[in-house]
Protein backbone atom coordinates (compact mmCIF):
# COMPACT_ATOMS: atom_id res chain seq x y z
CA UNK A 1 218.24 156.50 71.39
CA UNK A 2 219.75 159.61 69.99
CA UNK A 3 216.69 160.04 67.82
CA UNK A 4 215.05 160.14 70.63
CA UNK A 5 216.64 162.73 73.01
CA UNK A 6 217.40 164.83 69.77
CA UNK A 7 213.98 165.08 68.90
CA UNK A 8 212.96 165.57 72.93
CA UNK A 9 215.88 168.86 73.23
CA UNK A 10 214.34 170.24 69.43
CA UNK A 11 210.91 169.79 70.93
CA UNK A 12 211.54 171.84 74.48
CA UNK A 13 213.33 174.61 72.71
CA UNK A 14 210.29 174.97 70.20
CA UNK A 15 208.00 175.37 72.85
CA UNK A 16 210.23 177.30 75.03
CA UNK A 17 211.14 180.25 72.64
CA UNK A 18 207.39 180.47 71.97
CA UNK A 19 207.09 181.45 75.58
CA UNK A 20 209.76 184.47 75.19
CA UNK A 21 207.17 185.95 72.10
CA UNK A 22 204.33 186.80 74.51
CA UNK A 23 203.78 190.89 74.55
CA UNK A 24 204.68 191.63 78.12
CA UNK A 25 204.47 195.97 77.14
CA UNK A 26 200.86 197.25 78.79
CA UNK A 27 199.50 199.76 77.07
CA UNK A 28 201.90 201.79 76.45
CA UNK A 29 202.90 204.19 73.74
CA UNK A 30 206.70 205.30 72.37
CA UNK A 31 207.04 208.87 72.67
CA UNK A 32 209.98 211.41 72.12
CA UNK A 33 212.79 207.98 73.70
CA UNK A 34 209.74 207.57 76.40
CA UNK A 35 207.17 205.35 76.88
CA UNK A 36 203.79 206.52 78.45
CA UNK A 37 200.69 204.76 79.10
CA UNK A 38 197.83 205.55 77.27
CA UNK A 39 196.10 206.92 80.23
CA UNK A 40 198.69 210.04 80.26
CA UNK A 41 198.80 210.67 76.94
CA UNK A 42 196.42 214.13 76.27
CA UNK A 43 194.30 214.50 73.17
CA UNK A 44 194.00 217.88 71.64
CA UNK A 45 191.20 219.01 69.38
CA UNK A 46 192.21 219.90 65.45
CA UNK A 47 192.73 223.29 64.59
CA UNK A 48 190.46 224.58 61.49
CA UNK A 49 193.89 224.05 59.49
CA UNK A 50 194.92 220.44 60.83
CA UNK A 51 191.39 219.81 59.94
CA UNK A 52 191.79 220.95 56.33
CA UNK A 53 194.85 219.24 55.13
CA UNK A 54 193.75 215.91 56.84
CA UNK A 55 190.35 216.41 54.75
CA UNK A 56 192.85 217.24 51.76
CA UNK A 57 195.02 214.15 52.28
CA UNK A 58 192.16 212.04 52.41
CA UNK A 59 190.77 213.26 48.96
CA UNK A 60 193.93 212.72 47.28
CA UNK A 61 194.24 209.40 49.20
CA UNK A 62 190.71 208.44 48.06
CA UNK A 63 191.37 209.72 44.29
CA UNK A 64 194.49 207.50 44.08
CA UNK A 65 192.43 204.49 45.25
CA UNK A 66 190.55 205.26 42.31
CA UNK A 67 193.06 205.48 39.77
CA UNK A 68 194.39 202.32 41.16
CA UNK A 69 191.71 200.56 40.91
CA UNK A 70 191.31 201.41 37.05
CA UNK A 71 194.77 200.87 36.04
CA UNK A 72 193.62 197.25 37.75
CA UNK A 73 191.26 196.51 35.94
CA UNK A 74 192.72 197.99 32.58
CA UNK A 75 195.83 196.04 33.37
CA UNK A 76 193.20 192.96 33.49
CA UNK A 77 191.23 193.68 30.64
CA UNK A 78 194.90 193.83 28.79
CA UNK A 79 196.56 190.41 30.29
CA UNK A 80 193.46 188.60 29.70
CA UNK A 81 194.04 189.10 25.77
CA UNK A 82 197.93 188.34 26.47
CA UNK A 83 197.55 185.04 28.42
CA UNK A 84 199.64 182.30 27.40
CA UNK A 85 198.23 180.16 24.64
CA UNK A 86 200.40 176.53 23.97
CA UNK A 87 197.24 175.98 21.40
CA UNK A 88 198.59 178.84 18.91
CA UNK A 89 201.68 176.95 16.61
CA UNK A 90 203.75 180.12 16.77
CA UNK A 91 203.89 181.66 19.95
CA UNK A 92 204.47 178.08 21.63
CA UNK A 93 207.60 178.51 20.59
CA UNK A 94 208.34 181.88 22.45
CA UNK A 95 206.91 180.22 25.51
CA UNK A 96 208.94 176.81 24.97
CA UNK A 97 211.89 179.47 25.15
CA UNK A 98 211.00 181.40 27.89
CA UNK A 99 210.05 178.88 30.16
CA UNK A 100 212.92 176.87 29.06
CA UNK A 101 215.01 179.76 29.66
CA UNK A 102 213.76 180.10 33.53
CA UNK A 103 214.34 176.60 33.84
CA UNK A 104 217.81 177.31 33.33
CA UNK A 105 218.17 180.05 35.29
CA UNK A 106 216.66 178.24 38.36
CA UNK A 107 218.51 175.27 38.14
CA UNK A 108 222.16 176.90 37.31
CA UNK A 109 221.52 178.67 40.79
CA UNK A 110 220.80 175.78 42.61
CA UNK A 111 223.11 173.83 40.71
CA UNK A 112 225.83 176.91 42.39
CA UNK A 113 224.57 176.37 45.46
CA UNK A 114 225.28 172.97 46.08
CA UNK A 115 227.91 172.59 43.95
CA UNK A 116 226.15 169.57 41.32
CA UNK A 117 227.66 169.36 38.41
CA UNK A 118 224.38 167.08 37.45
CA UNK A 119 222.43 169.87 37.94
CA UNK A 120 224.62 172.40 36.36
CA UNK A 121 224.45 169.77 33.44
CA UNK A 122 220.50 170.42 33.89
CA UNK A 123 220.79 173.50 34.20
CA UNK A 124 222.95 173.70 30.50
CA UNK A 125 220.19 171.10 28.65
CA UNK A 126 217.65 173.64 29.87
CA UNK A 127 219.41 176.54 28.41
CA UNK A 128 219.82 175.04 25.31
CA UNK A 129 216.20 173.50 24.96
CA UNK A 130 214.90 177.89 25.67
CA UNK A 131 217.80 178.73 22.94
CA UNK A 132 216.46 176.11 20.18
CA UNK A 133 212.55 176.88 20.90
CA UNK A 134 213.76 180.50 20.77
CA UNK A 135 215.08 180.03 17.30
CA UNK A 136 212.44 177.96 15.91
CA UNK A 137 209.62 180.64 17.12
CA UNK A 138 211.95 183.16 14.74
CA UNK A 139 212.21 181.36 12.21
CA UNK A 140 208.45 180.32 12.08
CA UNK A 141 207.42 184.42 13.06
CA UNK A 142 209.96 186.32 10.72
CA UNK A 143 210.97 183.25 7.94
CA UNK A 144 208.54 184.31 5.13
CA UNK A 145 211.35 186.00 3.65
């Protein structure tokens, strides 16, 4: 029963507050602390110079669109060699280590968030597992000494 009229008062005060986000401003635009409609509000024609340096502005806007847009797909080309690669005996390693690293991280700040000392033991296994694949992919990349 106290399901029931829980669920009923979570229910009416969903769809209640939905009511309250309905845009109840017509038309109108902020200006200098007041608002005016958009009826009132006067349109002036550019000067030759206004003109200019919103020409300008839109050059440079367009040319940094375009250097975007190559640094994208450079930045692409580049990860696409760089992807990681569990196939390769080496580098697994590094990955083993990172990802066993994050795991750590993740679960040591959950495990301080809710106070689990199962998960902060988790959170410890996870460090050492990133630690001991860190040290194997050195040992395996630098150890033809």
């Amino acid at each position: 029963m106290k399901s029931k009229i829980l669920a009923f008062v979570l229910t009416i005060s969903m769809i209640s507050q939905s009511g309250y986000a309905v845009n109840t401003v017509k038309n109108l635009v902020p200006g200098n602390g007041i608002e005016q409609q958009l009826s009132l509000v006067k349109s002036n024609a550019l000067s030759k110079a206004e003109a200019k340096s919103i020409q300008k502005l839109e050059r440079k806007e367009f040319k940094a669109q375009k250097r975007l847009a190559m640094v994208q797909r450079f930045m692409a080309k580049k990860m696409a060699h760089k992807a990681i690669d569990f196939q390769d005996p080496v580098n697994k390693w590094l990955w083993f280590g990172v990802f066993g690293w994050g795991a750590g991280l993740l679960l040591w700040i959950i495990a301080g968030s809710v106070f689990s000392g199962g998960i902060g033991l988790l959170a410890s296994l996870c460090w050492l597992f990133g630690t001991v694949a860190f040290v194997i992919w050195l040992v395996k990349k630098f150890g033809n000494a």
